[in-house]
Protein backbone atom coordinates (compact mmCIF):
# COMPACT_ATOMS: atom_id res chain seq x y z
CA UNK A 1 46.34 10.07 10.31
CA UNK A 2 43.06 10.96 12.25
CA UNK A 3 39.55 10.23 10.83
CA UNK A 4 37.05 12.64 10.97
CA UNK A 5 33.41 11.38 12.32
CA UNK A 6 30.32 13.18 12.61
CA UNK A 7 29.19 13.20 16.64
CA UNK A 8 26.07 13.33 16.06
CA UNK A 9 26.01 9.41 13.61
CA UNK A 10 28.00 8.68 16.71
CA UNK A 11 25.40 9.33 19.36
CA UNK A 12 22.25 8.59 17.34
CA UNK A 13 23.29 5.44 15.77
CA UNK A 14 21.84 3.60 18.77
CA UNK A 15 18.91 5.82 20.37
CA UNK A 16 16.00 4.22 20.87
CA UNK A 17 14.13 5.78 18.95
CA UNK A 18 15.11 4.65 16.01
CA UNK A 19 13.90 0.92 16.64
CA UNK A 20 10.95 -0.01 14.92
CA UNK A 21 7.73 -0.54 17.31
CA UNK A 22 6.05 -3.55 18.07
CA UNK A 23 3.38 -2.19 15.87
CA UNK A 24 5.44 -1.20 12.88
CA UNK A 25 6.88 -5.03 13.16
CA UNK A 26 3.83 -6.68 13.33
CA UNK A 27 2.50 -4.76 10.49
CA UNK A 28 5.86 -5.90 8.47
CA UNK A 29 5.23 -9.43 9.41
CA UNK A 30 1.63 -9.26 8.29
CA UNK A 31 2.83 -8.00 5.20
CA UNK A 32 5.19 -10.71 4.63
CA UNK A 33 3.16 -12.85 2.38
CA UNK A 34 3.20 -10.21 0.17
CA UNK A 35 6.29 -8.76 0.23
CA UNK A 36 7.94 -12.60 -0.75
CA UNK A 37 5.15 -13.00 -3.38
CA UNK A 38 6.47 -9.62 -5.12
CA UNK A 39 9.68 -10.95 -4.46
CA UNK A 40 9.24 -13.82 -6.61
CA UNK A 41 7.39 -11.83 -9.32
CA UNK A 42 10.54 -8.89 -9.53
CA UNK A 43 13.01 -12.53 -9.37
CA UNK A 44 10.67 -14.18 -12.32
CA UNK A 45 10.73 -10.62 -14.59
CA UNK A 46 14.72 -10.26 -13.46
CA UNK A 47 15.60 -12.99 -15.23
CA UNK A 48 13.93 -12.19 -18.50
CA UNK A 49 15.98 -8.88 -18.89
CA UNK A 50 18.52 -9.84 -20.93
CA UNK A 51 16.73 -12.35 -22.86
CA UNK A 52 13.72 -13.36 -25.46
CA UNK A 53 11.35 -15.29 -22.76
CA UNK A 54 11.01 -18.81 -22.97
CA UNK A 55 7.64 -20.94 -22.50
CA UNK A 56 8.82 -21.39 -19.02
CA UNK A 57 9.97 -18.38 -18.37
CA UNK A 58 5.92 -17.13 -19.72
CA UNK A 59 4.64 -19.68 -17.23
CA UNK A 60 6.67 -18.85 -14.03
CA UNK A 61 5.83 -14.84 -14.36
CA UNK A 62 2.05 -15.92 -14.70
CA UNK A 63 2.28 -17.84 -11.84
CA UNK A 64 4.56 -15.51 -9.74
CA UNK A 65 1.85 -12.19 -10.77
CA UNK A 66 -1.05 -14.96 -9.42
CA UNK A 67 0.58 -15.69 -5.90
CA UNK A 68 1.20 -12.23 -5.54
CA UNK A 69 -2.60 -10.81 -6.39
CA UNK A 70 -3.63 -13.86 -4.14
CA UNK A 71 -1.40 -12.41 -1.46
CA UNK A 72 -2.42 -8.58 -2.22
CA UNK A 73 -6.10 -9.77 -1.65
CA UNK A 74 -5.62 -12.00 1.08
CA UNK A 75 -4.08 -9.03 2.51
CA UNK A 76 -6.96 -6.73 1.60
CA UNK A 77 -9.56 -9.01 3.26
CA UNK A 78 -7.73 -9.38 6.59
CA UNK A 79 -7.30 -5.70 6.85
CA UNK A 80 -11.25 -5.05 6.33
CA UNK A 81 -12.08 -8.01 8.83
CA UNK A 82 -9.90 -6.61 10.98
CA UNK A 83 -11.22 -3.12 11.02
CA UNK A 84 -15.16 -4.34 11.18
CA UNK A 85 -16.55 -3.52 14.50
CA UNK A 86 -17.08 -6.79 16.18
CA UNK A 87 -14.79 -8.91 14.08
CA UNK A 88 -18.13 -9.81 11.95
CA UNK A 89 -17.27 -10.84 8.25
């Protein structure tokens, strides 16, 4: 029995081109804080699905939403410094 491949996945699977930049990773790894925070917060509500939420289930989505709004601004505020002429605050 043969197996049938597309050449083209074959050729392409490796170009070059299809690696992310420098800039596209350091733009994901600035983003990190916030991407783990919402993480959390999709974990915390994940494990309420099936279920009536307990006190301390209450408590860990409140805190989960906080970290990640605390990330989100954090965020928000590094990107405006960083875009000021200057680096002024």
């Amino acid at each position: 029995m043969s197996h049938i491949v597309t050449v083209q996945e074959a050729v392409t699977a490796f170009a070059d081109f299809m690696e992310p930049t420098n800039a596209e990773l350091e733009a994901i790894e600035l983003e990190m804080p916030l991407i783990l925070a919402d993480v959390d917060l999709l974990d915390a509500y994940i494990t309420t699905l099936d279920r009536t939420p307990s006190e301390l289930d209450t408590r860990r989505i409140r805190r989960a939403r906080r970290r990640a709004v605390a990330a989100r601004l954090e965020l928000a505020n590094r990107i405006v410094t960083a875009s000021r002429p200057g680096g002024a605050a």
